[in-house]
Protein backbone atom coordinates (compact mmCIF):
# COMPACT_ATOMS: atom_id res chain seq x y z
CA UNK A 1 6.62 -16.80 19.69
CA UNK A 2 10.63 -16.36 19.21
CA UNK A 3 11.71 -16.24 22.90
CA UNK A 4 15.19 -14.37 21.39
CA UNK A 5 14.59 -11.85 18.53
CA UNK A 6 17.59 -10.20 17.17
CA UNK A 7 19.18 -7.82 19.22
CA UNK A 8 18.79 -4.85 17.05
CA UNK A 9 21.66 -3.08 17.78
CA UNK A 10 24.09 -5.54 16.69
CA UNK A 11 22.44 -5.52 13.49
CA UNK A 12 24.11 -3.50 10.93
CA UNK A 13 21.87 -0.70 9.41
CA UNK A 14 19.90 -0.45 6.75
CA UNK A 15 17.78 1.54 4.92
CA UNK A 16 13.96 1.03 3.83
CA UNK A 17 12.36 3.72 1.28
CA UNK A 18 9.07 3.90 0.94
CA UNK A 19 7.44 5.89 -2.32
CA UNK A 20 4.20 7.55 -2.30
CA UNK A 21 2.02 7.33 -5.30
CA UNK A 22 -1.11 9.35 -3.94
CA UNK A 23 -3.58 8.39 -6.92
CA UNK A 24 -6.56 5.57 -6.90
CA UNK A 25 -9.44 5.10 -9.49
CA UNK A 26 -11.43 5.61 -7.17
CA UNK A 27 -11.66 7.00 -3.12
CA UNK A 28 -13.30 4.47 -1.20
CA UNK A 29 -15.75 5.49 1.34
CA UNK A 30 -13.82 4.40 4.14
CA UNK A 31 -10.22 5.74 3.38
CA UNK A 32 -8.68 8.69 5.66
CA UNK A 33 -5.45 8.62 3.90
CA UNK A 34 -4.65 11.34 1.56
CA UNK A 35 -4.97 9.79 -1.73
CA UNK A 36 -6.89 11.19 -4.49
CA UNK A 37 -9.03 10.74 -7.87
CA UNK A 38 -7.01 12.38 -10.09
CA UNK A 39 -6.91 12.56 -14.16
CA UNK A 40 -4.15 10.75 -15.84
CA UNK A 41 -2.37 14.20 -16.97
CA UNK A 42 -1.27 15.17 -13.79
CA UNK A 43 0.96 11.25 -13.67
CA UNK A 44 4.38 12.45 -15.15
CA UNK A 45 4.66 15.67 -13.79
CA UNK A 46 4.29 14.02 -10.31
CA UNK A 47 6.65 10.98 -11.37
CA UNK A 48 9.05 13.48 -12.57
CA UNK A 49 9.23 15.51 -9.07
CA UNK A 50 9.81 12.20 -7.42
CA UNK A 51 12.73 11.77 -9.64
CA UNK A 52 14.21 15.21 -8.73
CA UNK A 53 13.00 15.04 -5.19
CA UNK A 54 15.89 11.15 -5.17
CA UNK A 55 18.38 13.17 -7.25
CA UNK A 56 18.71 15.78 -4.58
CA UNK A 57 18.22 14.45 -1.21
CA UNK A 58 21.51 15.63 -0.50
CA UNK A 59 21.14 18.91 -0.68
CA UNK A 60 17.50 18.86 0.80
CA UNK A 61 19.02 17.31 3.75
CA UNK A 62 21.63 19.47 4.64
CA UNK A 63 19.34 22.51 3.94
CA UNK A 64 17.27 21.36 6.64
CA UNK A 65 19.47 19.83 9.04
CA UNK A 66 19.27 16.50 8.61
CA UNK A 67 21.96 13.92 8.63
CA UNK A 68 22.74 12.55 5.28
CA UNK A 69 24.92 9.11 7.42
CA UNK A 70 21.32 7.36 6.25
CA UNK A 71 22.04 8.36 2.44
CA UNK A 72 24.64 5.69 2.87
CA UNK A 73 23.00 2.99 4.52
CA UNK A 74 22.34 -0.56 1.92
CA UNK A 75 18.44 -0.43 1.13
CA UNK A 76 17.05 -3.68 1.91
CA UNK A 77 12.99 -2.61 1.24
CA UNK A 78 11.47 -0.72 -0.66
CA UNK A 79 7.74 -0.15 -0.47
CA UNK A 80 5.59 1.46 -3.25
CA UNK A 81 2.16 2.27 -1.88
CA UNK A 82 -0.64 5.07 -2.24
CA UNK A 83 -2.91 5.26 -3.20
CA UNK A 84 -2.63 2.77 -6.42
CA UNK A 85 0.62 2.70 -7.94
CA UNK A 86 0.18 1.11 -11.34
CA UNK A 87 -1.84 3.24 -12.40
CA UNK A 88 0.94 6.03 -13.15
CA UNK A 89 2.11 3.33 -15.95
CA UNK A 90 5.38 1.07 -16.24
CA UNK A 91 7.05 3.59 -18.06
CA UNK A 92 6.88 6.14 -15.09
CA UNK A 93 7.67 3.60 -12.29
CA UNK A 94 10.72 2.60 -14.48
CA UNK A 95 12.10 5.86 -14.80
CA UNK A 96 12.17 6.38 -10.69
CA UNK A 97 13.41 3.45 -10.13
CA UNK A 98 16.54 4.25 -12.48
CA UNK A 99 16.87 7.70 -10.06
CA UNK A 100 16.47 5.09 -6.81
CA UNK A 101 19.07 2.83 -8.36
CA UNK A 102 21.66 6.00 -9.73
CA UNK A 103 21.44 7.63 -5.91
CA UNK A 104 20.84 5.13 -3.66
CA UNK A 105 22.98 1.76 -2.48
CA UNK A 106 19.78 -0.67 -3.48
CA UNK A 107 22.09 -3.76 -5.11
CA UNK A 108 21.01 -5.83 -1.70
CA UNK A 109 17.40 -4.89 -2.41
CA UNK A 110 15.91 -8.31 -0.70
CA UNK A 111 12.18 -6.82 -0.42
CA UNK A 112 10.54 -5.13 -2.80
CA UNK A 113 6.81 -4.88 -2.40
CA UNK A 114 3.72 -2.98 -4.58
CA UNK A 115 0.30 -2.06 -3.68
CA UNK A 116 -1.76 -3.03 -6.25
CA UNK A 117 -5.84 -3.06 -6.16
CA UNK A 118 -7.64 -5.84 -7.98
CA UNK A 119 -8.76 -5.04 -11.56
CA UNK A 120 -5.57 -2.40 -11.27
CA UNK A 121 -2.67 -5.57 -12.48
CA UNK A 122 -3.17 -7.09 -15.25
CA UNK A 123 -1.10 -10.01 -16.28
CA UNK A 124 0.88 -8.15 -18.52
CA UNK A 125 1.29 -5.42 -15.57
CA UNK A 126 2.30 -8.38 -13.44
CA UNK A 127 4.50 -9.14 -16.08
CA UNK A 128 5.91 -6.12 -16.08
CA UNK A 129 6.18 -5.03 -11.98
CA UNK A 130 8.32 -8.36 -11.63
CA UNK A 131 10.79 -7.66 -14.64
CA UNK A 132 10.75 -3.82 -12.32
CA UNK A 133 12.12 -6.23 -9.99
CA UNK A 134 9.09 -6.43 -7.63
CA UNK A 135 8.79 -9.62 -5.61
CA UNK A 136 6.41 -9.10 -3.34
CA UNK A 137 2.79 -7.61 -3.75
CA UNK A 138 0.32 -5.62 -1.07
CA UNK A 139 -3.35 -6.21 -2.68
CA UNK A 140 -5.98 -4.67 -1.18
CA UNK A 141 -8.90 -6.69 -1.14
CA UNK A 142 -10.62 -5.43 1.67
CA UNK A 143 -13.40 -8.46 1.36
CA UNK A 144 -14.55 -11.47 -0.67
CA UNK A 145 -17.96 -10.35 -0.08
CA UNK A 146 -19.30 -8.32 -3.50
CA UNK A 147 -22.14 -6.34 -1.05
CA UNK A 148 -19.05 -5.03 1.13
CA UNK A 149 -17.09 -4.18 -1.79
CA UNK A 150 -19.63 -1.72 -3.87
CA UNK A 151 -20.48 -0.53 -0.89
CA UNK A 152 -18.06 0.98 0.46
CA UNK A 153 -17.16 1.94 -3.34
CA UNK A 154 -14.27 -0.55 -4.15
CA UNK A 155 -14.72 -1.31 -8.28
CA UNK A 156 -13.61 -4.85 -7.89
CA UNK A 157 -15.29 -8.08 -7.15
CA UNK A 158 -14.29 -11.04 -5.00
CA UNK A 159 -13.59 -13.13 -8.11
CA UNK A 160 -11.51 -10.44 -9.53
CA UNK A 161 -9.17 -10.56 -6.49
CA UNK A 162 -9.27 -14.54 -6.83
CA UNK A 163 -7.92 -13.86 -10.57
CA UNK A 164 -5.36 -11.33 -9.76
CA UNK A 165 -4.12 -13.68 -7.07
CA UNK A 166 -3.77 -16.90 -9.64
CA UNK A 167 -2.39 -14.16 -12.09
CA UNK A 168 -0.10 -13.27 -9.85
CA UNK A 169 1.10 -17.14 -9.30
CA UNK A 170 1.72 -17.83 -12.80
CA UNK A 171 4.07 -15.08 -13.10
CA UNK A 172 6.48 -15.88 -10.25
CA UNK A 173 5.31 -13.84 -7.23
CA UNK A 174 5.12 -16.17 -3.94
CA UNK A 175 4.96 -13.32 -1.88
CA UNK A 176 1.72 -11.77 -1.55
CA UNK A 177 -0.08 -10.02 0.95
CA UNK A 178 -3.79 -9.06 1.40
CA UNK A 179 -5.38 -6.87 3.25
CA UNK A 180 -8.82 -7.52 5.14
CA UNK A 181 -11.12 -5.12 7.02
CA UNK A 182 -13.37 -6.14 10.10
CA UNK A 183 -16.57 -3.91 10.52
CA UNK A 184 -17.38 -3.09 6.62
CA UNK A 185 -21.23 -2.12 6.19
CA UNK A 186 -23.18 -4.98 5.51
CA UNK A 187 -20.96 -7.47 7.17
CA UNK A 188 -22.25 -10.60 8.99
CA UNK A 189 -20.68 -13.44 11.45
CA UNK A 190 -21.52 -15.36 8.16
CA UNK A 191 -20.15 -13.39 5.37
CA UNK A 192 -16.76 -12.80 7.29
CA UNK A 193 -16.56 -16.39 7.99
CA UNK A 194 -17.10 -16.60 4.10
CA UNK A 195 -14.13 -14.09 3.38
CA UNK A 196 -11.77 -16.12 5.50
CA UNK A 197 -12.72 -19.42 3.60
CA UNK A 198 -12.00 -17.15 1.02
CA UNK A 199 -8.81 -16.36 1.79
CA UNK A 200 -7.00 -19.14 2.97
CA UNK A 201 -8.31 -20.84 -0.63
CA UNK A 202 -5.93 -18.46 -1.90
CA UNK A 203 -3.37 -18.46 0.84
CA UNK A 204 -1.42 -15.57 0.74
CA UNK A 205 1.66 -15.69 2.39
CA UNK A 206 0.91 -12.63 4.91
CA UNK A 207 -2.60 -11.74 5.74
CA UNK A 208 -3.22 -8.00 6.95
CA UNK A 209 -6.37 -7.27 9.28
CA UNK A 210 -7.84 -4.34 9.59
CA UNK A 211 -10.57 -2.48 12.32
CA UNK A 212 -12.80 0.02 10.42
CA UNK A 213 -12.14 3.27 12.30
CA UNK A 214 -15.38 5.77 12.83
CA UNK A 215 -12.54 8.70 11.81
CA UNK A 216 -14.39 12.46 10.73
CA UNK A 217 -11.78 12.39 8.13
CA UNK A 218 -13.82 9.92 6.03
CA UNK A 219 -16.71 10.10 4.34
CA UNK A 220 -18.31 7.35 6.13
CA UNK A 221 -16.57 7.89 9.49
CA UNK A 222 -17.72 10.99 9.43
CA UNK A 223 -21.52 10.03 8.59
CA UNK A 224 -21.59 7.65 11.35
CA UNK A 225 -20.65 10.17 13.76
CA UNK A 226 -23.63 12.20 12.69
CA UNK A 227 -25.59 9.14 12.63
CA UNK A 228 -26.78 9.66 8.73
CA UNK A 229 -27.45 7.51 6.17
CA UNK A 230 -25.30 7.79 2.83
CA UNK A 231 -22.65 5.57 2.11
CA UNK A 232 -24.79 2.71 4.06
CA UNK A 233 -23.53 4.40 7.52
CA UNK A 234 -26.56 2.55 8.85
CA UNK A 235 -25.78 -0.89 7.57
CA UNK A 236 -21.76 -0.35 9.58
CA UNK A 237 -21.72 -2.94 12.46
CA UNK A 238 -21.22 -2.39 16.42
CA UNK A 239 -18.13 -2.29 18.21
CA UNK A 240 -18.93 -5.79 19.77
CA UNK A 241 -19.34 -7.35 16.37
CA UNK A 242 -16.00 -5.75 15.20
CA UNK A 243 -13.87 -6.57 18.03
CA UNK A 244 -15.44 -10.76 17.71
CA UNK A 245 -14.89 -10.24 13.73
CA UNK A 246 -11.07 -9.37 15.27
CA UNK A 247 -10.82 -12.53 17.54
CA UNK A 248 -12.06 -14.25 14.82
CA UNK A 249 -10.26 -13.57 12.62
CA UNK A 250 -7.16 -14.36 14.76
CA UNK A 251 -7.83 -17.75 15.75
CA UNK A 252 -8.60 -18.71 12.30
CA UNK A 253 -5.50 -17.80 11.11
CA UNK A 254 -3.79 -19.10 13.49
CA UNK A 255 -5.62 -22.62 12.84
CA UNK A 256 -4.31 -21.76 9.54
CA UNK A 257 -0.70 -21.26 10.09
CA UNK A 258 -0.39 -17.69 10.41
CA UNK A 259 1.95 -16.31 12.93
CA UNK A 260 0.63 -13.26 14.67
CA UNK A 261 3.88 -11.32 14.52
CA UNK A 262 1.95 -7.64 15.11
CA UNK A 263 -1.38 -6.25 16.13
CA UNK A 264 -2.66 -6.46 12.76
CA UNK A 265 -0.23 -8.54 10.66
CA UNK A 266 0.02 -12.45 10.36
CA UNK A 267 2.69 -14.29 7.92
CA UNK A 268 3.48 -17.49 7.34
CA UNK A 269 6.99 -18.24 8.94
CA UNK A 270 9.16 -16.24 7.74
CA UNK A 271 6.91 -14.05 5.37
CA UNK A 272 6.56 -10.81 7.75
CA UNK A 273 6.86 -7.31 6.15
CA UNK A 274 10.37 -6.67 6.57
CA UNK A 275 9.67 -2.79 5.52
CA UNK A 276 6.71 -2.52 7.95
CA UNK A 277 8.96 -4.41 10.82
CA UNK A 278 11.49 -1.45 10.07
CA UNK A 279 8.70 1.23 11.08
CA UNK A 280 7.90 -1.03 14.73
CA UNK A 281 11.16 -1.39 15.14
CA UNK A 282 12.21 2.48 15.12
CA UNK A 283 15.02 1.63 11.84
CA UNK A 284 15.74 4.21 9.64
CA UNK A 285 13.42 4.77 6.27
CA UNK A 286 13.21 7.80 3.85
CA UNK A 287 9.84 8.16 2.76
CA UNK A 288 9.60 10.12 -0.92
CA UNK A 289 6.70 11.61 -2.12
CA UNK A 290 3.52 13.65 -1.25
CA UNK A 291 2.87 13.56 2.22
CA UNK A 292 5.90 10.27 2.75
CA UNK A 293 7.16 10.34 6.13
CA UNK A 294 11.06 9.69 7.10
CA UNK A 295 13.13 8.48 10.00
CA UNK A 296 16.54 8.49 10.87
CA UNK A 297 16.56 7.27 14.80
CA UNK A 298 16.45 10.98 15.84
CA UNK A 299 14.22 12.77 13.69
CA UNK A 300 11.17 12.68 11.57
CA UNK A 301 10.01 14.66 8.82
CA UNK A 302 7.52 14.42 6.05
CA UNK A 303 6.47 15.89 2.71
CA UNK A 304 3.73 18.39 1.86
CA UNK A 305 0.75 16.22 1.92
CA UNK A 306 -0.80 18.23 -1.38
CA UNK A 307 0.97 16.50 -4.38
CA UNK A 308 0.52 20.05 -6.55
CA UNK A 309 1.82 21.65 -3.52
CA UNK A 310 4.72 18.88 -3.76
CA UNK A 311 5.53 19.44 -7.17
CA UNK A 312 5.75 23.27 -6.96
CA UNK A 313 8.11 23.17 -4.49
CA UNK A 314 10.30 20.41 -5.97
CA UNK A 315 9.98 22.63 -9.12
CA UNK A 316 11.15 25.41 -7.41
CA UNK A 317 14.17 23.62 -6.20
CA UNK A 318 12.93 24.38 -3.06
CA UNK A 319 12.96 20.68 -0.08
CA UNK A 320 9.50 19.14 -0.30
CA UNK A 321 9.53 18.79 3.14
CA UNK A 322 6.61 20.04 5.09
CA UNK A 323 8.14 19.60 8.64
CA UNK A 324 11.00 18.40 10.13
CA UNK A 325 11.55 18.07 13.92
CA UNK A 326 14.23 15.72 16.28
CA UNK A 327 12.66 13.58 18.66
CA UNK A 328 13.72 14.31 22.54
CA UNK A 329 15.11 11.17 24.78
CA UNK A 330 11.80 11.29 25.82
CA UNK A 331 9.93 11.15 22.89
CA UNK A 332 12.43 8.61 21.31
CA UNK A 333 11.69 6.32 24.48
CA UNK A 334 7.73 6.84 24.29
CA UNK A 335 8.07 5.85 20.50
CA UNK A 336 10.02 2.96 21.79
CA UNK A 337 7.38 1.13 23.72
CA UNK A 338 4.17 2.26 21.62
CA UNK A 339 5.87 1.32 18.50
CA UNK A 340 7.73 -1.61 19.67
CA UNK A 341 4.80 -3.45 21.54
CA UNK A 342 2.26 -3.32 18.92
CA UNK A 343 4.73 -6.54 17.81
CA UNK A 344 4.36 -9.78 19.68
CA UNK A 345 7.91 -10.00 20.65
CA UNK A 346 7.88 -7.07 22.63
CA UNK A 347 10.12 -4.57 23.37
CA UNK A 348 13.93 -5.58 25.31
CA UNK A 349 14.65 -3.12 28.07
CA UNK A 350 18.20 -3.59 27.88
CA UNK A 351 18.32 -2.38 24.45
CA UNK A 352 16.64 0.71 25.56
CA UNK A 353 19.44 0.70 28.87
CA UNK A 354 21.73 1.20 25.87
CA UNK A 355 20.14 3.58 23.63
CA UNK A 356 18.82 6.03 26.89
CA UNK A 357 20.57 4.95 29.69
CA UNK A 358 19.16 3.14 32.85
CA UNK A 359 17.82 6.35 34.16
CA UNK A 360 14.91 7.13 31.75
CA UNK A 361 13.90 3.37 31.43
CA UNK A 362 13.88 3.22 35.21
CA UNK A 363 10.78 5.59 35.40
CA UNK A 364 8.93 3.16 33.27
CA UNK A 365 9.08 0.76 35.79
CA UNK A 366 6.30 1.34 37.52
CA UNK A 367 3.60 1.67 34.79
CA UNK A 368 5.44 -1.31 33.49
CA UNK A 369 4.46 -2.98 36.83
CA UNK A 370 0.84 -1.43 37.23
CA UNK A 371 -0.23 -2.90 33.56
CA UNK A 372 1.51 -6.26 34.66
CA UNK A 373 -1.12 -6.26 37.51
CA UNK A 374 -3.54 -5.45 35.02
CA UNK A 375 -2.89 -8.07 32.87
CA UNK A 376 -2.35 -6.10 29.88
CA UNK A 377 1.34 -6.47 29.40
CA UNK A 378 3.87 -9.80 30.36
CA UNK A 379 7.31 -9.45 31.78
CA UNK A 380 10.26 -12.45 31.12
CA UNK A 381 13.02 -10.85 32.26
CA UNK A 382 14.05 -7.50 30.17
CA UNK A 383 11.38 -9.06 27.28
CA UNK A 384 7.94 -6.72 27.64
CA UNK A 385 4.93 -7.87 25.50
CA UNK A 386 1.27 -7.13 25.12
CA UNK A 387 -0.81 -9.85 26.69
CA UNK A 388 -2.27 -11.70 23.94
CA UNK A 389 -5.68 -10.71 25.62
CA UNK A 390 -4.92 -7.42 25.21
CA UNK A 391 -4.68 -6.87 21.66
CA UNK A 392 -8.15 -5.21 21.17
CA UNK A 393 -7.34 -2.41 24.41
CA UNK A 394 -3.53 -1.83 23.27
CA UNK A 395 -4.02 2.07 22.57
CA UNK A 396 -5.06 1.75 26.42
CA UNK A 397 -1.78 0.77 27.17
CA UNK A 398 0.41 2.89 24.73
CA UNK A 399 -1.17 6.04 26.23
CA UNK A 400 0.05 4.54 29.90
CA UNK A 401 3.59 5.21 28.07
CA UNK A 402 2.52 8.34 26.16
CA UNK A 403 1.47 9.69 29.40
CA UNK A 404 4.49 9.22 31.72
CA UNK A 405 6.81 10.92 29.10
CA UNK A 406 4.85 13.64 28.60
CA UNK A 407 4.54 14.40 32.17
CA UNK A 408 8.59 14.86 32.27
């Protein structure tokens, strides 16, 4: 653990973007995000409202009353997700990052990652995303067991990932990243042992583990709360099995060489998400896009989540934003700890003495001291961090903080 992380307000800001491409090949069973099926005809007028939504963020901003200081900022990340991006087509990804690059400062660009879903990147799309510039890939593999995969209706196999990873290689990309999910149906102590094998075969350089959620919002979430059947809701495992599948999974890759840096994300040294570590660390990111969120230290806002509803208003001329709200002191401090401890460096009180003043940190004191008895959280000095035993109760603790600002 690095006793002294950065003191982040002596760093000088940047700016992350992240860009929302909201279409897959197909919705997986488990997925509450708001990507969609969609046919390949509705690709460039999308692409084409994401160009004019970058050409006049300006004017969007200042119609809405927010500051247009983070317009200025370098962009150091830049995150393409969805959703599966490649499927729009080189051609369309080109053309938005030629608006990105003609409105925004991105000539210090140092991370720029893609989702991409096995059996979506060919080698010649490999080929192609790294002459785009991309240099570091998300793939979500999910498992490297083929019962897992179908059924929870991902159209890869396990030895399509394998190939996309070696594809991958060859072209120049040492920066991948692959995501895992703990409590898929039909997984076993045996076949998760299997996927980790798996996966440190391959060695990515950053390994992302995921807890299947029981959320309505899915179609199998939802099915397991009314205790049916389809989607093989019966074959999803308990909560015990998912929370050892968890610790598992942590002290393997920590045997491995993964660092821990956050709840759900382990790297290599010095292979974290440097986008991601923007959102933890409350830095400022425009988010473009159906349903992309944005920060600027004192506000959020966030597109229309309906990409036709997107396009019409972009269209229109009209802001694509859907909401747009500043955060109190209070909310900007809750946000502070429930953000900031999900990484394991913790959060630095005397930052947040600067930023809010020693007032409003003072009345976390106490529940700072009553999870310390707990055990939950550790205390060196002005350094507060989740207990590494607490990793599998930490929305526990970030309602503790929740709660005490929304009782002032």
């Amino acid at each position: 653990m690095n006793a002294n992380p950065p003191n982040q307000s002596e760093i000088a800001p940047t700016l992350g973007i992240y860009l929302q491409i909201p279409f897959c090949a197909s919705k997986c069973s488990f997925c509450n995000f708001s990507s969609r099926v969609s046919p390949a005809g509705v690709f460039d007028g999308y692409c084409r409202a994401v160009e004019s939504e970058i050409r006049g963020l300006g004017d969007f901003y200042g119609r809405n009353a927010i500051g247009t200081r983070i317009l200025e900022f370098a962009v150091d990340t830049l995150y393409i997700g969805g959703g599966t991006p490649p499927l729009v087509g080189i051609e369309r990804l080109r053309r938005m990052m030629t608006a990105l690059r003609g409105r925004l400062r991105t000539d210090n660009l140092d991370e720029f990652t893609m989702e991409v879903t096995p059996g979506s990147a060919s080698p010649q799309v490999l080929k192609d995303l790294r002459a785009l510039g991309v240099n570091r890939l998300s793939v979500g593999a999910q498992s490297f067991s083929d019962r897992e995969l179908s059924a929870v209706g991902r159209l890869h196999s396990a030895a399509e990932t394998c190939e996309m990873i070696a594809a991958a290689r060859r072209e120049g990309l040492d920066n991948l990243s692959l995501d895992l999910i703990a409590g898929l149906p039909h997984q076993t102590a045996d076949s998760w042992r299997a996927t980790l094998e798996t996966l440190a075969r391959v060695r990515p350089e950053h390994v992302s583990v995921y807890i299947f959620e029981v959320d309505e919002k899915s179609r199998l979430g939802g099915e397991v709360i009314q205790h049916g059947t389809r989607y093989h809701a019966d074959a999803v495992p308990d909560e015990d099995f998912v929370a050892d599948a968890y610790e598992r999974a942590r002290s393997f890759l920590r045997a491995e060489g993964y660092f821990q840096y956050e709840i759900s994300n382990f790297a290599l040294p010095g292979r974290e998400s440097r986008h991601n570590r923007k959102y933890w660390r409350r830095e400022p990111y425009v988010g473009l896009g159906a349903g992309a969120h944005s920060f600027d230290g004192g506000r959020r806002w966030v597109n229309e989540v309906s990409p036709a509803q997107y396009q019409a208003r972009l269209e229109a001329g009209k802001p694509p934003f859907e909401r747009s709200s500043p955060l109190s002191q209070d909310e900007q401090l809750a946000e502070f700890f429930f953000l900031g401890l999900r990484q394991a460096e913790g959060v630095d009180l005397s930052l947040a003495r600067k930023l809010w003043g020693p007032e409003p940190v003072g009345r976390t004191e106490s529940i700072i001291g009553f999870l310390s008895e707990r055990g939950l959280i550790e205390r060196d000095g002005d350094w507060v961090r989740l207990a590494d035993s607490a990793y599998l109760v930490s929305n526990e603790v970030f309602q503790e903080f929740l709660a005490t600002h929304e009782e002032v």
